[in-house]
C-alpha atoms as a PDB file:
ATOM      1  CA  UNK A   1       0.000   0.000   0.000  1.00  0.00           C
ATOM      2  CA  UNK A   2       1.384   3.528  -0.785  1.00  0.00           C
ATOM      3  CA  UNK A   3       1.749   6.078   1.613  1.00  0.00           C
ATOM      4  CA  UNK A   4       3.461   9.267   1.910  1.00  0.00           C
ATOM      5  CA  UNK A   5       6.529   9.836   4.291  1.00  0.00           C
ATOM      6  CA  UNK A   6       9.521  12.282   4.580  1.00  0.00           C
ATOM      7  CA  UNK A   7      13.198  12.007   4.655  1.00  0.00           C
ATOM      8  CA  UNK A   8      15.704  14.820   5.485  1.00  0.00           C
ATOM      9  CA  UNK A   9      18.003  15.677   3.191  1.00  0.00           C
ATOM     10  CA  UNK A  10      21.006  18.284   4.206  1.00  0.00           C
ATOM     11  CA  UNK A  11      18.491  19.402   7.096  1.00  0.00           C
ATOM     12  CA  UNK A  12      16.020  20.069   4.742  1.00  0.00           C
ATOM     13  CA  UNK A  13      12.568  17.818   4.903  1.00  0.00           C
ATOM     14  CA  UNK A  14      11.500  16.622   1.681  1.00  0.00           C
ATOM     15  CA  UNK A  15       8.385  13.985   1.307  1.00  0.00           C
ATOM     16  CA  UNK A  16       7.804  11.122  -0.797  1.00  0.00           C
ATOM     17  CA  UNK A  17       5.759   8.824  -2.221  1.00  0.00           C
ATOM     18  CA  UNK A  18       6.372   5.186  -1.781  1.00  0.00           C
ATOM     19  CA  UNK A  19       5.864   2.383  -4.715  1.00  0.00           C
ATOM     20  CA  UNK A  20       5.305  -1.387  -3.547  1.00  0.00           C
ATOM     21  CA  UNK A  21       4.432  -3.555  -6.231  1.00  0.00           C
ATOM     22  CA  UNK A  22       2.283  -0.803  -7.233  1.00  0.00           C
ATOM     23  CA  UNK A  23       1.880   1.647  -9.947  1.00  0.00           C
ATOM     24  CA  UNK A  24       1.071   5.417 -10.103  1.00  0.00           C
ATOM     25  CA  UNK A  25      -0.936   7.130 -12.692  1.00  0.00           C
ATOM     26  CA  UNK A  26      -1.685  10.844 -13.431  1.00  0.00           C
ATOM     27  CA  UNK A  27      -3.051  12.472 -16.220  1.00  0.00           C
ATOM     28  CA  UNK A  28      -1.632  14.759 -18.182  1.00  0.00           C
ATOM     29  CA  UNK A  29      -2.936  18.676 -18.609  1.00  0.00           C
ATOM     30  CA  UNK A  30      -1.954  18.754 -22.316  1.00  0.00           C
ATOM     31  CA  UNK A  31      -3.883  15.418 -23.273  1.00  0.00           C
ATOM     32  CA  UNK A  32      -1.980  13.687 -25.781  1.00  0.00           C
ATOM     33  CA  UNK A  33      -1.202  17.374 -27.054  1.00  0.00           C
ATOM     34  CA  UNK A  34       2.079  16.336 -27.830  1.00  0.00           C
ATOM     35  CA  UNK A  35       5.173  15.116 -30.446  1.00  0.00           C
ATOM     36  CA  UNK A  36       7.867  14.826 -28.074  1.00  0.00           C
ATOM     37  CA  UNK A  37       7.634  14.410 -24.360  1.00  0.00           C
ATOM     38  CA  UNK A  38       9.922  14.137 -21.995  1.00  0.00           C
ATOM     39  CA  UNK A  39       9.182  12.219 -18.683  1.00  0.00           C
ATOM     40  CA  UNK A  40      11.180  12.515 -15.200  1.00  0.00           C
ATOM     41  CA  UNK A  41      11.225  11.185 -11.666  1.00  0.00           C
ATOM     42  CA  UNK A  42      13.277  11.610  -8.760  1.00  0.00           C
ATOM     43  CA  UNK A  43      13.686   8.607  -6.886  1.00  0.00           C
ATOM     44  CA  UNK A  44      15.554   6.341  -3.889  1.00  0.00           C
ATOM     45  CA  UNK A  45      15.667   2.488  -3.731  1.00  0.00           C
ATOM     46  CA  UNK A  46      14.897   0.833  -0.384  1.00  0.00           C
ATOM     47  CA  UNK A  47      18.305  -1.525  -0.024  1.00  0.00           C
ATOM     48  CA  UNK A  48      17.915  -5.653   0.911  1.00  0.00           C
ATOM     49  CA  UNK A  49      20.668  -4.744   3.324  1.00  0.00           C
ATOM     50  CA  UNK A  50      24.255  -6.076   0.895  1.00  0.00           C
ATOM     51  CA  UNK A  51      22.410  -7.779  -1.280  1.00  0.00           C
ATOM     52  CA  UNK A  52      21.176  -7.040  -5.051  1.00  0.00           C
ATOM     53  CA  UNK A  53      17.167  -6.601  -5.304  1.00  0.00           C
ATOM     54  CA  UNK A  54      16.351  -9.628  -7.651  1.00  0.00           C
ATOM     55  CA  UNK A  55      13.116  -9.553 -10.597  1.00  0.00           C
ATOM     56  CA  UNK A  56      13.046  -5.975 -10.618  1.00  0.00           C
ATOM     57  CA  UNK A  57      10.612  -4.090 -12.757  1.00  0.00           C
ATOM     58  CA  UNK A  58      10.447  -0.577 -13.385  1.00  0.00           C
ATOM     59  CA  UNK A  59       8.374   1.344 -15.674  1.00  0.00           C
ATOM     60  CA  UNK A  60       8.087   4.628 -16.615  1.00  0.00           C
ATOM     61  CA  UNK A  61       5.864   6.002 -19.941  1.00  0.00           C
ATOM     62  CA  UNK A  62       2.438   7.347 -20.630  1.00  0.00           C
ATOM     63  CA  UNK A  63      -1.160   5.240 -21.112  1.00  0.00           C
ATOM     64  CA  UNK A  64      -4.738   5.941 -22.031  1.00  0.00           C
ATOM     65  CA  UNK A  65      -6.805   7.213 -19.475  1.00  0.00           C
ATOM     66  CA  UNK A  66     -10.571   5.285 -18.959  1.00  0.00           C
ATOM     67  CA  UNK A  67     -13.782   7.227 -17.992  1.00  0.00           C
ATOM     68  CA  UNK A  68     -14.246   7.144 -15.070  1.00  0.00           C
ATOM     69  CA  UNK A  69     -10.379   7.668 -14.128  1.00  0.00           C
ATOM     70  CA  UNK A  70     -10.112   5.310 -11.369  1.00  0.00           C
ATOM     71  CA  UNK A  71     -10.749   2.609 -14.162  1.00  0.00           C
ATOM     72  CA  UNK A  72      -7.423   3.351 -15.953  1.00  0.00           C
ATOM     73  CA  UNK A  73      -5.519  -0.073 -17.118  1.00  0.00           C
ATOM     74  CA  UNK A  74      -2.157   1.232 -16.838  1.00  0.00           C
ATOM     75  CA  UNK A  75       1.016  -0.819 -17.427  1.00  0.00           C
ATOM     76  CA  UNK A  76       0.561  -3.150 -14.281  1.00  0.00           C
ATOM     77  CA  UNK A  77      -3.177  -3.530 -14.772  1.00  0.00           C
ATOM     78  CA  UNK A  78      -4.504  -7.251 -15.671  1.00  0.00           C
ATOM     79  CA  UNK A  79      -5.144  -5.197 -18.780  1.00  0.00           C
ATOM     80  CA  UNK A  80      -3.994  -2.576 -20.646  1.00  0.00           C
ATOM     81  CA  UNK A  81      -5.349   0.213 -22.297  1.00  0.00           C
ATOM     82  CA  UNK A  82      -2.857   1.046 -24.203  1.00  0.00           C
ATOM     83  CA  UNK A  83       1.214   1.995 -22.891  1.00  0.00           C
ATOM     84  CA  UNK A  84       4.165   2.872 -24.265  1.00  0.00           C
ATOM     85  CA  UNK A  85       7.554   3.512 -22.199  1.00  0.00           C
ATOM     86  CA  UNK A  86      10.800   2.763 -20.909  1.00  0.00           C
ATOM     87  CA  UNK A  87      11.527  -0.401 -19.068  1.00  0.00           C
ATOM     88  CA  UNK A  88      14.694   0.558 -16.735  1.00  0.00           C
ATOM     89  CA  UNK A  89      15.887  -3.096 -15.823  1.00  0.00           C
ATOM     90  CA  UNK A  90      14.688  -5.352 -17.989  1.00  0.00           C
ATOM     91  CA  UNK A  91      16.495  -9.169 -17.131  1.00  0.00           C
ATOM     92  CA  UNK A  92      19.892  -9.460 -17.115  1.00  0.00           C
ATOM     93  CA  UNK A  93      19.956 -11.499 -21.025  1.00  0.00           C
ATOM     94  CA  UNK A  94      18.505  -7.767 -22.036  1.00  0.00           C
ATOM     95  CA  UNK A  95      15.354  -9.941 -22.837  1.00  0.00           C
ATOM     96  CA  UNK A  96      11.487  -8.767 -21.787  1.00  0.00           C
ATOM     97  CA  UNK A  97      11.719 -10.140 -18.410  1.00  0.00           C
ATOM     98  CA  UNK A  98      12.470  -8.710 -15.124  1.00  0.00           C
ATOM     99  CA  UNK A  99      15.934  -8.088 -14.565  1.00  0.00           C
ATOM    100  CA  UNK A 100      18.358  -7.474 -11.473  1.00  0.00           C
ATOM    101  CA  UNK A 101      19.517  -4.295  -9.574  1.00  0.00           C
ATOM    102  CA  UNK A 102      23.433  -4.671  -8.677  1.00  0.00           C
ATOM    103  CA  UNK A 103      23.838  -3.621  -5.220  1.00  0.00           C
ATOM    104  CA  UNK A 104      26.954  -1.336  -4.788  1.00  0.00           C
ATOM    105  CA  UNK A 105      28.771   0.108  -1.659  1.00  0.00           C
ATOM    106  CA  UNK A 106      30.126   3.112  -3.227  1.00  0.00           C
ATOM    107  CA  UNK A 107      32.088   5.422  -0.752  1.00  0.00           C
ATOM    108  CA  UNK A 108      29.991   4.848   1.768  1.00  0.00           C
ATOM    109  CA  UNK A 109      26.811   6.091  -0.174  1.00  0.00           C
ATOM    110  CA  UNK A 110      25.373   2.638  -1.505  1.00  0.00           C
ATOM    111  CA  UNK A 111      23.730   2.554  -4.885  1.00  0.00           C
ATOM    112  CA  UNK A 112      22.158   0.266  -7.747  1.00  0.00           C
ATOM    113  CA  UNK A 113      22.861  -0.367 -10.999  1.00  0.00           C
ATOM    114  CA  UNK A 114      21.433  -2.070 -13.976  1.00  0.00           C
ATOM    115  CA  UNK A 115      22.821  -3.773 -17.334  1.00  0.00           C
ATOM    116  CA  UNK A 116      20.445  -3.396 -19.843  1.00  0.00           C
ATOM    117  CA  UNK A 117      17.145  -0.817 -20.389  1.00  0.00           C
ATOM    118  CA  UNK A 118      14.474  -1.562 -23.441  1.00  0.00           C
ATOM    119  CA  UNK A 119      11.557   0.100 -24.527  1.00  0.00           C
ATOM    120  CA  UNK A 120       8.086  -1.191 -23.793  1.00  0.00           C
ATOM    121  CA  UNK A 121       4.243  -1.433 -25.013  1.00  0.00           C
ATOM    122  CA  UNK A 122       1.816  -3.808 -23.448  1.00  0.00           C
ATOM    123  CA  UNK A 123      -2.093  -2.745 -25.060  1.00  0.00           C
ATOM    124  CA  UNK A 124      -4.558  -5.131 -23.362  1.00  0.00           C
ATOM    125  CA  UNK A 125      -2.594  -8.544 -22.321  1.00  0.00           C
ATOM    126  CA  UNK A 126       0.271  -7.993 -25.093  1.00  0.00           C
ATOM    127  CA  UNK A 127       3.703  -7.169 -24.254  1.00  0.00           C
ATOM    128  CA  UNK A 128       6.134  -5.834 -27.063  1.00  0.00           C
ATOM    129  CA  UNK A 129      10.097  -5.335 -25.847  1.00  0.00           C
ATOM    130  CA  UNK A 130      12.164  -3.257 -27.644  1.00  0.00           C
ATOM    131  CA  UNK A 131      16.047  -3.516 -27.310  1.00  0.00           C
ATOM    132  CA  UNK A 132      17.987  -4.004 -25.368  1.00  0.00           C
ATOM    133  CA  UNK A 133      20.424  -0.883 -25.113  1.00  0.00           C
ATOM    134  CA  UNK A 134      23.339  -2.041 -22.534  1.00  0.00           C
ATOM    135  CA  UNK A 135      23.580   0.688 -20.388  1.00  0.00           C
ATOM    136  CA  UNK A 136      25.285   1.304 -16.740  1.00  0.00           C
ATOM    137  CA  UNK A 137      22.275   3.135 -15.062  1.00  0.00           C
ATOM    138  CA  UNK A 138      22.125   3.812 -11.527  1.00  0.00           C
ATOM    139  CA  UNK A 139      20.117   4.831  -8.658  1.00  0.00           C
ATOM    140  CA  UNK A 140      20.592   5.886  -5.118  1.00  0.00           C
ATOM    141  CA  UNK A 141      19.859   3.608  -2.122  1.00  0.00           C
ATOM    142  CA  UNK A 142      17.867   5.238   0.228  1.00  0.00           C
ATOM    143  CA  UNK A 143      20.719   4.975   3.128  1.00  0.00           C
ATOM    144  CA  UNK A 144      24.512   5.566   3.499  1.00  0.00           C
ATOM    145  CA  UNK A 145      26.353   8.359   5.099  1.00  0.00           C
ATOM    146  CA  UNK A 146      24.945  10.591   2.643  1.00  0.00           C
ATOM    147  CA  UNK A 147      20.770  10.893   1.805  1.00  0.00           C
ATOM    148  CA  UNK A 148      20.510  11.260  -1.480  1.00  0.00           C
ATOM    149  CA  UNK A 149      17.900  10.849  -4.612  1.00  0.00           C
ATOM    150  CA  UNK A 150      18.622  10.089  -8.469  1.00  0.00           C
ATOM    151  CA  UNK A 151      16.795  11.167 -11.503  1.00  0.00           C
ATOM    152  CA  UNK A 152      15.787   9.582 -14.232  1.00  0.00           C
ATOM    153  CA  UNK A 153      13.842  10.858 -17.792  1.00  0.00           C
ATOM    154  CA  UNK A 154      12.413   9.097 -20.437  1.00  0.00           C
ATOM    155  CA  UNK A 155      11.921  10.606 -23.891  1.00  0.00           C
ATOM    156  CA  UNK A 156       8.980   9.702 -26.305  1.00  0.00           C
ATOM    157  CA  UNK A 157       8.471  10.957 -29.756  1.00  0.00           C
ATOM    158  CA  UNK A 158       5.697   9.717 -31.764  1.00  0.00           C
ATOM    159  CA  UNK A 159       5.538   8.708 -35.327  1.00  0.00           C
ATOM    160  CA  UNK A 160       4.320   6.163 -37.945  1.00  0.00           C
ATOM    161  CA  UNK A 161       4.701   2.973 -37.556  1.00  0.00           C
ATOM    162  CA  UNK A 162       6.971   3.667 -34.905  1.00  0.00           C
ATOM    163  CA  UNK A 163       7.335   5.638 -31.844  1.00  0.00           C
ATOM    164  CA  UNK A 164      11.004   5.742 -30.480  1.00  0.00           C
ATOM    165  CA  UNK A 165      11.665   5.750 -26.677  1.00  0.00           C
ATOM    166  CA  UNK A 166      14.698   6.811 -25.257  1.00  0.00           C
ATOM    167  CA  UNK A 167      16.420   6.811 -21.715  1.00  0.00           C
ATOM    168  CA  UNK A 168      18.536   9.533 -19.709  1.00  0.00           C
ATOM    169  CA  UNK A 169      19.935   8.250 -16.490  1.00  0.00           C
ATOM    170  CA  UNK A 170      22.679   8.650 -13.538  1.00  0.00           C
ATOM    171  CA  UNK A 171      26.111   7.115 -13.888  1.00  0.00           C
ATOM    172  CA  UNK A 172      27.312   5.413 -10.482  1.00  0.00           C
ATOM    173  CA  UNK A 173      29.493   8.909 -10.325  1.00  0.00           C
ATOM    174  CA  UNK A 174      25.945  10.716 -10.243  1.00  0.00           C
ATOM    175  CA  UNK A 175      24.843   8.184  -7.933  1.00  0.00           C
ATOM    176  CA  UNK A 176      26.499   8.985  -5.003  1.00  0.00           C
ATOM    177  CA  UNK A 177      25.462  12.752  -5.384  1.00  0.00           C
ATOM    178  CA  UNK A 178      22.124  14.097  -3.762  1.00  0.00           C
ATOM    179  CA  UNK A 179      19.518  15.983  -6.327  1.00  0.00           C
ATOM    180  CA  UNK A 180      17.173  18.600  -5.344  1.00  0.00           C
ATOM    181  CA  UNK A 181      13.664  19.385  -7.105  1.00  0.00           C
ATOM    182  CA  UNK A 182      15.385  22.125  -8.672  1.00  0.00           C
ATOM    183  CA  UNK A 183      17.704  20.296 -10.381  1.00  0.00           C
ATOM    184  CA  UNK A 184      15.179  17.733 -11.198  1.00  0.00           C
ATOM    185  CA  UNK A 185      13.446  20.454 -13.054  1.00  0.00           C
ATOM    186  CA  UNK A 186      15.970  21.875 -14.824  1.00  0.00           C
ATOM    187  CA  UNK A 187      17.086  18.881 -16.382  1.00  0.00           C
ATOM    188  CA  UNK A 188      13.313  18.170 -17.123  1.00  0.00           C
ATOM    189  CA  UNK A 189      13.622  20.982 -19.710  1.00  0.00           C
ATOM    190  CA  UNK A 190      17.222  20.988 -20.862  1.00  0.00           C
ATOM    191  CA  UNK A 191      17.494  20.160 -24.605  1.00  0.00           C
ATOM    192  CA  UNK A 192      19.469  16.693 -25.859  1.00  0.00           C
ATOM    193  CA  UNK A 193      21.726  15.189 -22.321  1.00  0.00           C
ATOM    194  CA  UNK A 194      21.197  17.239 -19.550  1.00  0.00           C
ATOM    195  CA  UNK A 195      23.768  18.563 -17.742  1.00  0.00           C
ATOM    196  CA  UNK A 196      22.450  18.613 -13.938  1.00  0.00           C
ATOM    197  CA  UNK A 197      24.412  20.276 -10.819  1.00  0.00           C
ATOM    198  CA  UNK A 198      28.067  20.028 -12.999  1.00  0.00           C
ATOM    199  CA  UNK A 199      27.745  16.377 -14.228  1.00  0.00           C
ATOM    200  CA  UNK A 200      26.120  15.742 -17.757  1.00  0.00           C
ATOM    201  CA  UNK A 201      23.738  12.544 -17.630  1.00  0.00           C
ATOM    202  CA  UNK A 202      23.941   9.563 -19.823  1.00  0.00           C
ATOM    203  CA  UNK A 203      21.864   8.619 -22.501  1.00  0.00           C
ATOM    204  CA  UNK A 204      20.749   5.904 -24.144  1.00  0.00           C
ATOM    205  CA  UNK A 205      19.706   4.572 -28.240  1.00  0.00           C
ATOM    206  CA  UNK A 206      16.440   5.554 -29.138  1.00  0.00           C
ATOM    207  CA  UNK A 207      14.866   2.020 -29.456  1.00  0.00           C
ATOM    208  CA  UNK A 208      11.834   1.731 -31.823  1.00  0.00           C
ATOM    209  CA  UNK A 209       8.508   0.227 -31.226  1.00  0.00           C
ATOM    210  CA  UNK A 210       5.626  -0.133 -33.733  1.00  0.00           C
ATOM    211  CA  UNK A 211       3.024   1.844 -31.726  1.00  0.00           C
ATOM    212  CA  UNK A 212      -0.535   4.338 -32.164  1.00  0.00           C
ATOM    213  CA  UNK A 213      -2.967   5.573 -30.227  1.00  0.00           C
ATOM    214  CA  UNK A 214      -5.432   3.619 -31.794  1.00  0.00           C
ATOM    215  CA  UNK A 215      -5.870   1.582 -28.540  1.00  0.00           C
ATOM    216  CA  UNK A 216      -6.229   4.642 -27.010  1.00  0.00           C
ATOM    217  CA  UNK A 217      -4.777   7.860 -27.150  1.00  0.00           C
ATOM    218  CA  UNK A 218      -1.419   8.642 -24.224  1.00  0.00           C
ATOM    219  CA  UNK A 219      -2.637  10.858 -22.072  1.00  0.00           C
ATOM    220  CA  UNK A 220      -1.103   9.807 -18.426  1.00  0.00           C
ATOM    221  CA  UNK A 221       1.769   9.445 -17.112  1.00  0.00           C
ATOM    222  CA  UNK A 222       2.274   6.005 -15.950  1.00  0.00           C
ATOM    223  CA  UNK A 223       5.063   4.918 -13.581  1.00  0.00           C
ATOM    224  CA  UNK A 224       5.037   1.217 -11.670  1.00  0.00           C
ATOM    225  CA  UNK A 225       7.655  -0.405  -9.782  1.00  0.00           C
ATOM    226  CA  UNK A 226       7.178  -4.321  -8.676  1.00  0.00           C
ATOM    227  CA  UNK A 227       9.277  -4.984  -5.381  1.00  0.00           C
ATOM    228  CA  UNK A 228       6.396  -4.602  -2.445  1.00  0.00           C
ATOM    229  CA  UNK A 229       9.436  -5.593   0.653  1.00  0.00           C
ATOM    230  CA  UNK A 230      11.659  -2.952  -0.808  1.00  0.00           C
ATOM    231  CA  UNK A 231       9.624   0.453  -2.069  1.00  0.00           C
ATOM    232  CA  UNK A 232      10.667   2.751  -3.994  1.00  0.00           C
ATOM    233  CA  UNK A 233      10.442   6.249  -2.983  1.00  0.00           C
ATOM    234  CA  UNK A 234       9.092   8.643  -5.371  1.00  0.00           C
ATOM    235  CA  UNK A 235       9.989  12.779  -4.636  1.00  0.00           C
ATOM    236  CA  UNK A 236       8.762  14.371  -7.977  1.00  0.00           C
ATOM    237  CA  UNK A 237       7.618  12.914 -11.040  1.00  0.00           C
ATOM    238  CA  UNK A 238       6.642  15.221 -13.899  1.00  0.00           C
ATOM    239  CA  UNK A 239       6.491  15.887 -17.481  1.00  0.00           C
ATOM    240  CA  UNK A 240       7.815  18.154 -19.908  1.00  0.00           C
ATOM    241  CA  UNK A 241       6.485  18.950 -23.802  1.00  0.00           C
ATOM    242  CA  UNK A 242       9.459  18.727 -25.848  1.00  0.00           C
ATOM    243  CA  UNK A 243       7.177  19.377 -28.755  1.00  0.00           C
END
């Protein structure tokens, strides 16, 4: 079950959202009003003390909204309306299943990292995987000497047959810095890699996926991660109209 909690973060309080096998949807105030749009979320992982967080899923991208709202399928849903979006770990082979977060010490500010990222669209009970793109994204664990949260974006431009997806992410460097909403928002809007509090971001291919709106048209943001024992925190998601 989600609930909302706050951390403290260079004596400053910031709250969160927590994600346990559970998925969060908003809708969006431009519709599907849109070409380009760029995603974002600023985010901690909740650490299985040493040890890497196995069958990991998360997904970030936009769906179709249902009337009444509270009836949206999004991604997690038994089914989908219609979703398209980035899949941040998929499995390990950089196939469509869930893949594995690599626990890391750091310097005494732990972290996570992946292997591989995809693209995804699931429309009803069918999934379609795009990639893989072999990456070395990372994200903060929510402890350490040092509180800290990462940020992620995910790009989606539209087009016929296929939409492209694309993913913009912290490099274990990044990982051990902290990120304020500020930041967060500034790299929201940055053109191409953002370049966020002196460190420019990594980015990834932009993997293609045969996709429409014919399913129904993306109007909400959609963002789901799997692991109920170990949540993941959620301080800002929002998105951005590239075009």
């Amino acid at each position: 079950m989600s609930t909302i909690a706050s951390r403290t973060f260079n004596l400053i309080p910031d709250k969160y959202l927590t994600l346990a096998n559970e998925e969060y949807l908003r809708p969006l105030s431009i519709g599907n009003n849109w070409n380009k749009l760029r995603l974002g979320a600023m985010v901690a992982l909740t650490p299985n003390g040493t040890s890497n967080l196995v069958g990991c899923s998360l997904v970030l991208g936009v769906c179709s909204a249902a009337t009444p709202f509270e009836n949206t399928g999004g991604y997690a849903a038994a089914s989908t309306g219609n979703f398209i979006g980035a899949d941040f770990i998929p499995d390990n082979g950089g196939t469509s299943g869930p893949g594995n977060f690599i626990y890391n010490a750091g310097t005494g500010k732990p972290f996570f990292n992946g292997v591989f990222a995809g693209a995804r669209r699931r429309v009803g009970t069918t999934n379609t995987f795009g990639g893989p793109d072999n990456l070395v994204q990372c994200l903060a664990a929510n402890n350490g000497s040092l509180q800290r949260r990462s940020l992620f974006y995910v790009e989606i431009t539209k087009g016929s047959p296929n939409y492209t997806v694309k993913l913009i992410f912290h490099n274990s460097a990044q990982a051990e810095l902290d990120f304020t909403t500020a930041h967060f928002l500034d790299g929201l809007e940055q053109p191409g890699t953002p370049a966020i509090n002196g460190v420019t971001m990594g980015a990834g291919s932009a993997l293609a996926l045969a996709c429409s709106e014919v399913a129904g048209v993306f109007d909400t943001v959609n963002l789901f991660w799997n692991k109920s024992a170990f949540p993941l925190e959620v301080y800002a998601l929002a998105a951005f109209r590239m075009s």
